[in-house]
PDB file of N, CA and C in Angstrom:
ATOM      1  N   UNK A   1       0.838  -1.166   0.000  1.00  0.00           N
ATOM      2  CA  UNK A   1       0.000   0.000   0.000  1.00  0.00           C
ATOM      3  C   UNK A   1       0.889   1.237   0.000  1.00  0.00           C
ATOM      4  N   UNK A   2       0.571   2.347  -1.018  1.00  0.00           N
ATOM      5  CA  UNK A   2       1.740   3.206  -1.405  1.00  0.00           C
ATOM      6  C   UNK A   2       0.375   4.577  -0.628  1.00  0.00           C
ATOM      7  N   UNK A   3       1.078   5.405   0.017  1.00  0.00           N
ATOM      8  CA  UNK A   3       0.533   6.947   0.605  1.00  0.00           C
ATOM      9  C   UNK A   3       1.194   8.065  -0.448  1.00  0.00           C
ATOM     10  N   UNK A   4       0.057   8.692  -0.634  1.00  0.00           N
ATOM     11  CA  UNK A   4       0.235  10.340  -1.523  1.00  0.00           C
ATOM     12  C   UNK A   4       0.034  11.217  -0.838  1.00  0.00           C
ATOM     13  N   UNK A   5       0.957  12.165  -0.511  1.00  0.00           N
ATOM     14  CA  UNK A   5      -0.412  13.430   0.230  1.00  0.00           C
ATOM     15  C   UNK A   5      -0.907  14.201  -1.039  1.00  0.00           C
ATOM     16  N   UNK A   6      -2.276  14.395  -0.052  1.00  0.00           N
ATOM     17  CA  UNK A   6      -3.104  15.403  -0.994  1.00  0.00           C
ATOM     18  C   UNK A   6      -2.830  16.743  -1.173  1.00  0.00           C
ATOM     19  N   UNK A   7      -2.515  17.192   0.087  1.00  0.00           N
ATOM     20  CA  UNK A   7      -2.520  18.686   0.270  1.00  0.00           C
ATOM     21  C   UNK A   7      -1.134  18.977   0.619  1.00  0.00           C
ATOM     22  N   UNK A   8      -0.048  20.217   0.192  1.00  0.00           N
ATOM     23  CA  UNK A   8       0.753  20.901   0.919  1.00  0.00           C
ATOM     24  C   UNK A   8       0.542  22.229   0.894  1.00  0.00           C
ATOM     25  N   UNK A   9       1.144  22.776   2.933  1.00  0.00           N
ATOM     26  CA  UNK A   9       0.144  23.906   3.001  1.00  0.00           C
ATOM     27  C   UNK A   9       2.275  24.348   2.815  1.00  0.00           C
ATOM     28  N   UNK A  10       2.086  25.792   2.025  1.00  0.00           N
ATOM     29  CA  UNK A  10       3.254  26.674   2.022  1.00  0.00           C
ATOM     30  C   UNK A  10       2.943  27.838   2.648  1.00  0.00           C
ATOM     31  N   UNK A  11       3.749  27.958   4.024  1.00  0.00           N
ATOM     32  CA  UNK A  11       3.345  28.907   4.500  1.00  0.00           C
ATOM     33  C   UNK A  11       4.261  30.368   4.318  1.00  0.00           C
ATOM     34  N   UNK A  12       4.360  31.454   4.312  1.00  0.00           N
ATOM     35  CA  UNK A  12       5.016  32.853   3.594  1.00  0.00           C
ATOM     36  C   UNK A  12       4.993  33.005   1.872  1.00  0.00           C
ATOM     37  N   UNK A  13       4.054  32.015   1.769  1.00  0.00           N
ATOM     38  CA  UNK A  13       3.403  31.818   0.411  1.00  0.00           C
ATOM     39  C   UNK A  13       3.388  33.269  -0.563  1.00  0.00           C
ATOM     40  N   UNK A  14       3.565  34.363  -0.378  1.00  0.00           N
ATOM     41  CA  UNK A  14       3.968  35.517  -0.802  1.00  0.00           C
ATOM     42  C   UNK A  14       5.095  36.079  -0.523  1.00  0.00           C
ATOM     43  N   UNK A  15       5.938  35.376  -0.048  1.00  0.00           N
ATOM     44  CA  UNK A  15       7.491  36.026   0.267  1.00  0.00           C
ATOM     45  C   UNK A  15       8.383  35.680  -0.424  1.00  0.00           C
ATOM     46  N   UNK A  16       9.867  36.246  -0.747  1.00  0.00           N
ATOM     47  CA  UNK A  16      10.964  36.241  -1.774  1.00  0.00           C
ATOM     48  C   UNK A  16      11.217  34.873  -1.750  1.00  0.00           C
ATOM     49  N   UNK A  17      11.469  33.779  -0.766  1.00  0.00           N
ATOM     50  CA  UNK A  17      11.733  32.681  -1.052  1.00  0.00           C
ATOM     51  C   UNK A  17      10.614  31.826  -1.521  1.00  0.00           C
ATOM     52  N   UNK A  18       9.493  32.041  -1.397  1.00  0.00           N
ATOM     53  CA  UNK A  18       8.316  31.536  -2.324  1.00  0.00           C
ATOM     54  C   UNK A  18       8.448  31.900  -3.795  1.00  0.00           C
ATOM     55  N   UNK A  19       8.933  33.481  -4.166  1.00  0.00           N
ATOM     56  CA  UNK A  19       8.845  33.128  -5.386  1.00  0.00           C
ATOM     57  C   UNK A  19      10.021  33.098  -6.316  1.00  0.00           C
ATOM     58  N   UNK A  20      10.873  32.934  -5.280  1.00  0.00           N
ATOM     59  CA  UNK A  20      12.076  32.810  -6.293  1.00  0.00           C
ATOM     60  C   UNK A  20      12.995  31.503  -6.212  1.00  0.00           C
ATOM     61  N   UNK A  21      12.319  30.484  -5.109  1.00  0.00           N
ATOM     62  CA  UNK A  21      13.033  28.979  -5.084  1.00  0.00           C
ATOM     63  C   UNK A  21      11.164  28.182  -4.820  1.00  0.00           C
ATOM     64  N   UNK A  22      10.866  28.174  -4.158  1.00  0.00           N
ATOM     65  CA  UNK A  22      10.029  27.413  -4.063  1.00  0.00           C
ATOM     66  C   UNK A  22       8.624  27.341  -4.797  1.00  0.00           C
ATOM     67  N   UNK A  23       8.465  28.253  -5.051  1.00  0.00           N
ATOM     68  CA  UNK A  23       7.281  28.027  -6.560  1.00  0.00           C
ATOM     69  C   UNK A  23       7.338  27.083  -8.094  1.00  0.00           C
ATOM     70  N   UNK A  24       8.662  27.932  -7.908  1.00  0.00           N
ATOM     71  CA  UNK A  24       9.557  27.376  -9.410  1.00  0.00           C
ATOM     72  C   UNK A  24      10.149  25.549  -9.261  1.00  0.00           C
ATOM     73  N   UNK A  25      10.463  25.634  -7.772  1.00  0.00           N
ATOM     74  CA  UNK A  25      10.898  24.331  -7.776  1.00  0.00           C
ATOM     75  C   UNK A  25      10.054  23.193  -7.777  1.00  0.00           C
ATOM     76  N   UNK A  26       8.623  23.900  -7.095  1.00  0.00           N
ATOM     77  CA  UNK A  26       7.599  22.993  -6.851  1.00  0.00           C
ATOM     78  C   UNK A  26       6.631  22.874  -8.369  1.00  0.00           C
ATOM     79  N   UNK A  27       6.924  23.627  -9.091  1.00  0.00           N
ATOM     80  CA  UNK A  27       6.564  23.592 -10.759  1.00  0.00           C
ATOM     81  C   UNK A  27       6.998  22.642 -11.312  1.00  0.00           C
ATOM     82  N   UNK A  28       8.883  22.476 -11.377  1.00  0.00           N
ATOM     83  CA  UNK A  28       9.566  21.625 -12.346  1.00  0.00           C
ATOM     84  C   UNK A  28       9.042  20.353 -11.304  1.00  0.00           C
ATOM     85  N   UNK A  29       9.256  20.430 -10.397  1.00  0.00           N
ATOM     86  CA  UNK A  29       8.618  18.611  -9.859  1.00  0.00           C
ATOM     87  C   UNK A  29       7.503  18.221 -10.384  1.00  0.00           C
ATOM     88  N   UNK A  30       6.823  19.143 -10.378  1.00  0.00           N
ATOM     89  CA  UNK A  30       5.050  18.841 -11.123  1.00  0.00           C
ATOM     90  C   UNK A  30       5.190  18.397 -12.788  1.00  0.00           C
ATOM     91  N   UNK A  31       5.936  19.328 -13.361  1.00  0.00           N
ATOM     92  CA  UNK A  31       5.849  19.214 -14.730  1.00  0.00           C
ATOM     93  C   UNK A  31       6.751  17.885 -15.116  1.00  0.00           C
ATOM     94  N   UNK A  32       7.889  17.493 -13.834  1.00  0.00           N
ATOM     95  CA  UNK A  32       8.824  16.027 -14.664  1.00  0.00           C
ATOM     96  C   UNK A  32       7.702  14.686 -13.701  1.00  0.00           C
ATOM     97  N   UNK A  33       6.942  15.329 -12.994  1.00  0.00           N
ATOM     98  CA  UNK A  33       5.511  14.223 -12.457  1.00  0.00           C
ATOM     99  C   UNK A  33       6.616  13.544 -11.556  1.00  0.00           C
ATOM    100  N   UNK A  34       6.512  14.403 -10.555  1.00  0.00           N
ATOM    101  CA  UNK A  34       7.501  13.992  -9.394  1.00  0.00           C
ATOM    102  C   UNK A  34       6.596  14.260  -8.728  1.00  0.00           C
ATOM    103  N   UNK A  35       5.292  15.010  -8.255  1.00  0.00           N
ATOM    104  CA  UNK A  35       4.460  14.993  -7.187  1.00  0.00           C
ATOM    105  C   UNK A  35       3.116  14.050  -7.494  1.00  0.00           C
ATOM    106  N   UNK A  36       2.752  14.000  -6.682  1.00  0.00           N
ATOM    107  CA  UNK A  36       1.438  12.848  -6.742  1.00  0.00           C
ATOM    108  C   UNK A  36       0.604  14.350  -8.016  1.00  0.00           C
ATOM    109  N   UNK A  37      -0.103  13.658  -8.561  1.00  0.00           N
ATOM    110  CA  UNK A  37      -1.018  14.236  -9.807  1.00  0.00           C
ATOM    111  C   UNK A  37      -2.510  15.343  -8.837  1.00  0.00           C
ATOM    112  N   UNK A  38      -2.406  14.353  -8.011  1.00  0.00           N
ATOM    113  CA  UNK A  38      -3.683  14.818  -7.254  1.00  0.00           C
ATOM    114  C   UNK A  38      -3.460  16.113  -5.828  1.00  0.00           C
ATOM    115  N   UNK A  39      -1.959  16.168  -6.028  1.00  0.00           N
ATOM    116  CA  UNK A  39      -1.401  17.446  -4.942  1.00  0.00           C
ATOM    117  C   UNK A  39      -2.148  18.764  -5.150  1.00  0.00           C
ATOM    118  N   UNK A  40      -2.552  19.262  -3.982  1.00  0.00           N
ATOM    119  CA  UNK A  40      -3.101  20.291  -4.068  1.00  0.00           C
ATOM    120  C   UNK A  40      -2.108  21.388  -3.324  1.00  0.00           C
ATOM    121  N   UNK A  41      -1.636  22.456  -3.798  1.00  0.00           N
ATOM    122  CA  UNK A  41      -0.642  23.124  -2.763  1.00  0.00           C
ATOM    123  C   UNK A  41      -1.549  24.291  -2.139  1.00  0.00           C
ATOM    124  N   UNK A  42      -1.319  24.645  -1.219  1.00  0.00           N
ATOM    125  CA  UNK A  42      -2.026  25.671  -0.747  1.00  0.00           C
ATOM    126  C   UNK A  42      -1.010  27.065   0.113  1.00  0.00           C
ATOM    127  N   UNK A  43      -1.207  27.621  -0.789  1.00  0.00           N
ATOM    128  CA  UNK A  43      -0.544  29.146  -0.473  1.00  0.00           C
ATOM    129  C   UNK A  43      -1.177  29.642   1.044  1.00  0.00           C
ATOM    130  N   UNK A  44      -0.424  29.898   2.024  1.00  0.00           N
ATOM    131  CA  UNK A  44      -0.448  30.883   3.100  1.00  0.00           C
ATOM    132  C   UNK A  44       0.222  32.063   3.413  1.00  0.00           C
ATOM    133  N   UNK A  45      -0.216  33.646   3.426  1.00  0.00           N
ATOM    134  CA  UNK A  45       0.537  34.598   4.247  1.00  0.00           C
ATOM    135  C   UNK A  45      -0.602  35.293   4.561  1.00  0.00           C
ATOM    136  N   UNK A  46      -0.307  36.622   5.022  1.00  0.00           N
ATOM    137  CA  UNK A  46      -1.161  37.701   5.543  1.00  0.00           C
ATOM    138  C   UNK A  46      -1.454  38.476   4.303  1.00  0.00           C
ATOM    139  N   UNK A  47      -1.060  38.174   3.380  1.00  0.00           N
ATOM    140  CA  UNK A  47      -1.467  38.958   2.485  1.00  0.00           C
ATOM    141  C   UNK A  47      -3.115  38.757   2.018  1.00  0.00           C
ATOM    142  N   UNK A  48      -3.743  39.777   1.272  1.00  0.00           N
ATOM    143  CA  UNK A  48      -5.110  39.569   1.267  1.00  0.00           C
ATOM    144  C   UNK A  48      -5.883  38.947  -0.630  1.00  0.00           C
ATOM    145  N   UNK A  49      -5.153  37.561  -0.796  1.00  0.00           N
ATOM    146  CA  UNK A  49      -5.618  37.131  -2.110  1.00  0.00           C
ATOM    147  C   UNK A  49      -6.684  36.291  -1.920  1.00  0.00           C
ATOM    148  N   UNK A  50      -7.590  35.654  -3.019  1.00  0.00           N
ATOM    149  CA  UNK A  50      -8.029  34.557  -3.308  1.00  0.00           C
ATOM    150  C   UNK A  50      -7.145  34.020  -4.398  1.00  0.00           C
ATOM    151  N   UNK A  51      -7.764  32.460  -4.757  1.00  0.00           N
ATOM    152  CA  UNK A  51      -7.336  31.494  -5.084  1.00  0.00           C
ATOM    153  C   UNK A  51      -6.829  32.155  -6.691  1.00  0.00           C
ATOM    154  N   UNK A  52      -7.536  32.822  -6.963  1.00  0.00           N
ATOM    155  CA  UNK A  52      -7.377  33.459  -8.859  1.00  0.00           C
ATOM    156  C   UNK A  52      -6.191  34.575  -8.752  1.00  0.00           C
ATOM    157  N   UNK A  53      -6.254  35.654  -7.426  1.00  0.00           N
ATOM    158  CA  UNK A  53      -5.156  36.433  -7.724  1.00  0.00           C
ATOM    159  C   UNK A  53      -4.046  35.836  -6.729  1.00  0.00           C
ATOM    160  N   UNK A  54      -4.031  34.564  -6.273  1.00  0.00           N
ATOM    161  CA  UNK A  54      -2.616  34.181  -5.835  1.00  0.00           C
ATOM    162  C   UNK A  54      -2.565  33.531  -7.073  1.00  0.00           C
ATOM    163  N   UNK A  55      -2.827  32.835  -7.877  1.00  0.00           N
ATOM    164  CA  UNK A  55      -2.985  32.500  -9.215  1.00  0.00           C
ATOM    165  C   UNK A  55      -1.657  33.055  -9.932  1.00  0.00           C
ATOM    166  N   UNK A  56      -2.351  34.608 -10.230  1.00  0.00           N
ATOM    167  CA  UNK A  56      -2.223  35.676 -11.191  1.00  0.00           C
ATOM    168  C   UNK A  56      -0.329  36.141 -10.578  1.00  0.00           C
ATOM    169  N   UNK A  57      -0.610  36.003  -9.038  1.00  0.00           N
ATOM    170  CA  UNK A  57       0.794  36.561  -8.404  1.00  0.00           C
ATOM    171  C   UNK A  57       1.913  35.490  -8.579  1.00  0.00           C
ATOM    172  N   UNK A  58       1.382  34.071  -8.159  1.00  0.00           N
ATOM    173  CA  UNK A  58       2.679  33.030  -8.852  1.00  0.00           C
ATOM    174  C   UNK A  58       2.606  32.557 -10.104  1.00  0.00           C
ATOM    175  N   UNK A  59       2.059  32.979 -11.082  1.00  0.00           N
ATOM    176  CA  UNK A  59       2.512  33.180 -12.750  1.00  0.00           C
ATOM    177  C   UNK A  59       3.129  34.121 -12.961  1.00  0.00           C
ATOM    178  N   UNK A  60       3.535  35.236 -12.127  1.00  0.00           N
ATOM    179  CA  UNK A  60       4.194  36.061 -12.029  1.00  0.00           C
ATOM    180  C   UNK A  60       5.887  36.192 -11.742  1.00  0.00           C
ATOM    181  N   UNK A  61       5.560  35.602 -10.765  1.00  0.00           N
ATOM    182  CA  UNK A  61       7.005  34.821 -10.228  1.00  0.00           C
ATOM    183  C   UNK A  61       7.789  33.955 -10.983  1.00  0.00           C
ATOM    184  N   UNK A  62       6.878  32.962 -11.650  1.00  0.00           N
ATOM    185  CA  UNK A  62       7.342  31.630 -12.229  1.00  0.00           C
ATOM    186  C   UNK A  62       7.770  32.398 -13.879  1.00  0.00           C
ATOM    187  N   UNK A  63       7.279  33.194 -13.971  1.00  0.00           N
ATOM    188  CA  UNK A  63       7.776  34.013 -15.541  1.00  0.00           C
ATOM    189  C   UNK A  63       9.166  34.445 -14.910  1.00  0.00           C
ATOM    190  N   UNK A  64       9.206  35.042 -13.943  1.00  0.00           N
ATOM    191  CA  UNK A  64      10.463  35.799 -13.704  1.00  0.00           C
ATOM    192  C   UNK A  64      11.586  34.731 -13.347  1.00  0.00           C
ATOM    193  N   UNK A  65      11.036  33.959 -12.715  1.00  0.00           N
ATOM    194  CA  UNK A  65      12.162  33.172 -11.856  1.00  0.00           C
ATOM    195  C   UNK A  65      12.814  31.318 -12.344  1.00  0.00           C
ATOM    196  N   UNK A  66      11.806  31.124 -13.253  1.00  0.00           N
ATOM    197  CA  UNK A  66      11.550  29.660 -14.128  1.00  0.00           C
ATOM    198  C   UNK A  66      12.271  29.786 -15.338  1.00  0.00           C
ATOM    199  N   UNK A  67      13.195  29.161 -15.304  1.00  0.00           N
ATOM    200  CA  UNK A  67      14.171  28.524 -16.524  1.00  0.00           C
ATOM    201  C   UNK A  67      13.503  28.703 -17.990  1.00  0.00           C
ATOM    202  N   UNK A  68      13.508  29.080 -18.890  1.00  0.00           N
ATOM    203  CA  UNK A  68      12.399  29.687 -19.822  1.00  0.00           C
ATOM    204  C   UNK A  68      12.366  28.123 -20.525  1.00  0.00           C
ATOM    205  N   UNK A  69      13.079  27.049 -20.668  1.00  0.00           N
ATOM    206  CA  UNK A  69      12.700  25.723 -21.070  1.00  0.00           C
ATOM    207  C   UNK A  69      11.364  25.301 -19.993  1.00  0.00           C
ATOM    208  N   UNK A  70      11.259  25.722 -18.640  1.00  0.00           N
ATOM    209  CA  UNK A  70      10.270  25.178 -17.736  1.00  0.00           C
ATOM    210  C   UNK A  70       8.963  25.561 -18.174  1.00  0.00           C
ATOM    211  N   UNK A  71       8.846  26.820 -18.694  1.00  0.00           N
ATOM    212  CA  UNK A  71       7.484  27.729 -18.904  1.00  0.00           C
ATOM    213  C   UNK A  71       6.061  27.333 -19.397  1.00  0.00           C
ATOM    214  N   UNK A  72       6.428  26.095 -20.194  1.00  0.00           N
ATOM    215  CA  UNK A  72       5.351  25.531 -20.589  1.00  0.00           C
ATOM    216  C   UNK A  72       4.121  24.716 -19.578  1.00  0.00           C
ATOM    217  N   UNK A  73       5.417  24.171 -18.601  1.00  0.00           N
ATOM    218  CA  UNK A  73       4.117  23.475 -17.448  1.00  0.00           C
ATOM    219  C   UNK A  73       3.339  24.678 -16.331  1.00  0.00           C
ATOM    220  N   UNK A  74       4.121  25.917 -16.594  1.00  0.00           N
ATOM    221  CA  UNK A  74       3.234  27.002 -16.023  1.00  0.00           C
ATOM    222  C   UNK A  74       1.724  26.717 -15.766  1.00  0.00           C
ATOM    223  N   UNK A  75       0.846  26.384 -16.696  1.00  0.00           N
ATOM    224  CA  UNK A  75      -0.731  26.497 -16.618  1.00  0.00           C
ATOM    225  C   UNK A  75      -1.234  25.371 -15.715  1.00  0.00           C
ATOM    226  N   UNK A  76      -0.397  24.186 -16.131  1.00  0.00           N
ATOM    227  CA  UNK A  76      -0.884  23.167 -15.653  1.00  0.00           C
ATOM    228  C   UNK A  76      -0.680  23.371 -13.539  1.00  0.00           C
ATOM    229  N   UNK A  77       0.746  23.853 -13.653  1.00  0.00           N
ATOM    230  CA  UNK A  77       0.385  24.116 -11.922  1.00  0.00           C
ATOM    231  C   UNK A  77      -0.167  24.932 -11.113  1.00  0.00           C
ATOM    232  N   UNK A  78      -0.510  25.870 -11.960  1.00  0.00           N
ATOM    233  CA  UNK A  78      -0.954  26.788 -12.033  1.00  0.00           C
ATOM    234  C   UNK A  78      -3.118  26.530 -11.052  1.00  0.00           C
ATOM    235  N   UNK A  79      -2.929  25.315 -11.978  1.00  0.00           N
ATOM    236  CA  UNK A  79      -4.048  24.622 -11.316  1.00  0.00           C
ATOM    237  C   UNK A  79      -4.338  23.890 -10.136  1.00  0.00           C
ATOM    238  N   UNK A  80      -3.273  23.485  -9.238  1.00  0.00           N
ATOM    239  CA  UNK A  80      -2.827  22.736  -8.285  1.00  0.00           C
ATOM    240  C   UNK A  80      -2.828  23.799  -7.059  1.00  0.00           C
ATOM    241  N   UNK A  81      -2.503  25.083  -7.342  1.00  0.00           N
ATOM    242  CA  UNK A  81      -2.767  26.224  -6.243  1.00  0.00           C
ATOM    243  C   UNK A  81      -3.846  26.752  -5.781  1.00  0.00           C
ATOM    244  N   UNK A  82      -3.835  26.382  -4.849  1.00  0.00           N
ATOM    245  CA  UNK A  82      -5.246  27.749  -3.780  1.00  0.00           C
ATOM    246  C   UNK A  82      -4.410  28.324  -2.681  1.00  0.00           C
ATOM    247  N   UNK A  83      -5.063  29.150  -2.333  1.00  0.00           N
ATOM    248  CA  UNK A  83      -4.894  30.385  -1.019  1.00  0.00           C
ATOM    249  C   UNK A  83      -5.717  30.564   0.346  1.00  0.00           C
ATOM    250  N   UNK A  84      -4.927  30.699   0.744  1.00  0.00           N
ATOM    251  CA  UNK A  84      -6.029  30.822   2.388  1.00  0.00           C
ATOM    252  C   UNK A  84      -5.320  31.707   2.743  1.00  0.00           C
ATOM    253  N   UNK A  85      -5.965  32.963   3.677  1.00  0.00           N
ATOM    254  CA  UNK A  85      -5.189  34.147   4.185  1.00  0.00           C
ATOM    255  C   UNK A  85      -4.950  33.741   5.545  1.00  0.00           C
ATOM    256  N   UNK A  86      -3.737  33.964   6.131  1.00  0.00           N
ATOM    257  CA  UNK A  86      -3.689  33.374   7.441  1.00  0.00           C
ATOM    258  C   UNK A  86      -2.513  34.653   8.212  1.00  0.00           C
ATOM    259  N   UNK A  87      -2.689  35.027   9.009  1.00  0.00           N
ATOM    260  CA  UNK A  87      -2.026  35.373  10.292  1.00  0.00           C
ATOM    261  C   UNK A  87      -1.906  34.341  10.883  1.00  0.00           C
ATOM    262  N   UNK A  88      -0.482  34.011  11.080  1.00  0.00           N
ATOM    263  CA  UNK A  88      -0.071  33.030  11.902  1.00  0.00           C
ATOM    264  C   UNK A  88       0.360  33.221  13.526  1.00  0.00           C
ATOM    265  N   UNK A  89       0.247  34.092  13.088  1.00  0.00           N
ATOM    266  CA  UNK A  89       0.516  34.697  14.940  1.00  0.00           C
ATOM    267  C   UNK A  89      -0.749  34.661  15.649  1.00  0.00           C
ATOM    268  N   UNK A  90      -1.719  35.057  14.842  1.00  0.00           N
ATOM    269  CA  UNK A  90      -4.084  34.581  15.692  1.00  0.00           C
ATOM    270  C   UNK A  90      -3.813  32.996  15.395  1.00  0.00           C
ATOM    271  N   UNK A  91      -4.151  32.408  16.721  1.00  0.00           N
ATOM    272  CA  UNK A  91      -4.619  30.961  16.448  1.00  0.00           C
ATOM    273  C   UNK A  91      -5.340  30.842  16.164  1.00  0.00           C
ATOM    274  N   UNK A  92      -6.499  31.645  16.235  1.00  0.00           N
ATOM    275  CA  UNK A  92      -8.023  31.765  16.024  1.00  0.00           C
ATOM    276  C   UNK A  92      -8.497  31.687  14.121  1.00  0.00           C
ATOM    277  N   UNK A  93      -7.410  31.582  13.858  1.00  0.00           N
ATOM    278  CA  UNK A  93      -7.540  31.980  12.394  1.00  0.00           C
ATOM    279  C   UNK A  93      -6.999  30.853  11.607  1.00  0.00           C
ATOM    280  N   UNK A  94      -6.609  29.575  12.338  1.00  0.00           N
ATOM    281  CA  UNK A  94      -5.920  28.644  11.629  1.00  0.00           C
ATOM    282  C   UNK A  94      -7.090  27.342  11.405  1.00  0.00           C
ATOM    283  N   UNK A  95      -8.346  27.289  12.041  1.00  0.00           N
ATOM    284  CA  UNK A  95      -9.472  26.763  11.827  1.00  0.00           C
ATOM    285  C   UNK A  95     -10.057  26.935  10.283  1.00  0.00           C
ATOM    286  N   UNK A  96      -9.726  28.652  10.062  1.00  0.00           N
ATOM    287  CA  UNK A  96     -10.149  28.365   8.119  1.00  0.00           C
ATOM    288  C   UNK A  96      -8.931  27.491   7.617  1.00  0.00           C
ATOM    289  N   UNK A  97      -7.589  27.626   8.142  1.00  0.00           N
ATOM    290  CA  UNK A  97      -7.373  26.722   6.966  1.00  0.00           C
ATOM    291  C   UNK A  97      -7.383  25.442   7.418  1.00  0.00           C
ATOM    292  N   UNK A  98      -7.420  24.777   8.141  1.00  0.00           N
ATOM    293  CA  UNK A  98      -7.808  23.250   8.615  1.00  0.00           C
ATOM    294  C   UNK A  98      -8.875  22.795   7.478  1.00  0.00           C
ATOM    295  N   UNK A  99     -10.341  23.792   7.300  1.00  0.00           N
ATOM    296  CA  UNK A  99     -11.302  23.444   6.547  1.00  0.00           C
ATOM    297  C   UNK A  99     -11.324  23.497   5.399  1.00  0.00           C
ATOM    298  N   UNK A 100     -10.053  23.563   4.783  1.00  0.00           N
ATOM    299  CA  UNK A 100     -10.000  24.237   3.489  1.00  0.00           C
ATOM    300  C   UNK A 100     -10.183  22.388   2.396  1.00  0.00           C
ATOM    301  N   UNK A 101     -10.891  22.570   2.099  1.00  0.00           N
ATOM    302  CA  UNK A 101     -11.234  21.130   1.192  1.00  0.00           C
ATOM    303  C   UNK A 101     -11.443  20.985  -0.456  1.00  0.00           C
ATOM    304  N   UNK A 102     -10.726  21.647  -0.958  1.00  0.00           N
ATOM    305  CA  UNK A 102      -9.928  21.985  -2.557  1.00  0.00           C
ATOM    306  C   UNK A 102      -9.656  20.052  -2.556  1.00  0.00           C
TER     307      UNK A 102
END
């Protein structure tokens, strides 16, 4: 019996090392099908997006920061991302993303 996870939560999900190592890196794994197919990643910071303009912000990144041979699997991971706004410092606030069911 083989385990996938479904979900990874990235938390500073809007910060310089999100988009300049870990977006991009978590792209080329997707695009050479190094992550389970069914991974859902889920973006966390304080910043105030939904799922379409954290979207819009790491196609942004991944243009700037992605090997221009990588660019093509852009759309496809593109699909694998959602957002939850989180202050991590309120505990009170970590219940939305527990429920988050993408």
């Amino acid at each position: 019996m083989t385990f996938a996870a479904q979900k990874l939560i990235l938390f500073g999900a809007t910060g310089d090392l999100a988009q300049r190592m870990l977006l991009p890196s978590l792209c080329a794994l997707h695009a050479d099908s190094l992550v389970p197919a069914e991974l859902r990643i889920i973006g966390t910071a304080r910043s105030a997006h939904d799922d379409a303009s954290y979207r819009q912000f790491a196609a942004k990144a991944l243009e700037t920061y992605l090997p221009e041979d990588r660019k093509a699997a852009i759309p496809a991971f593109l699909a694998c991302l959602f957002y939850q706004p989180l202050d991590a410092t309120d505990p009170a606030q970590f219940p939305a993303l527990a429920d988050i069911r993408q």
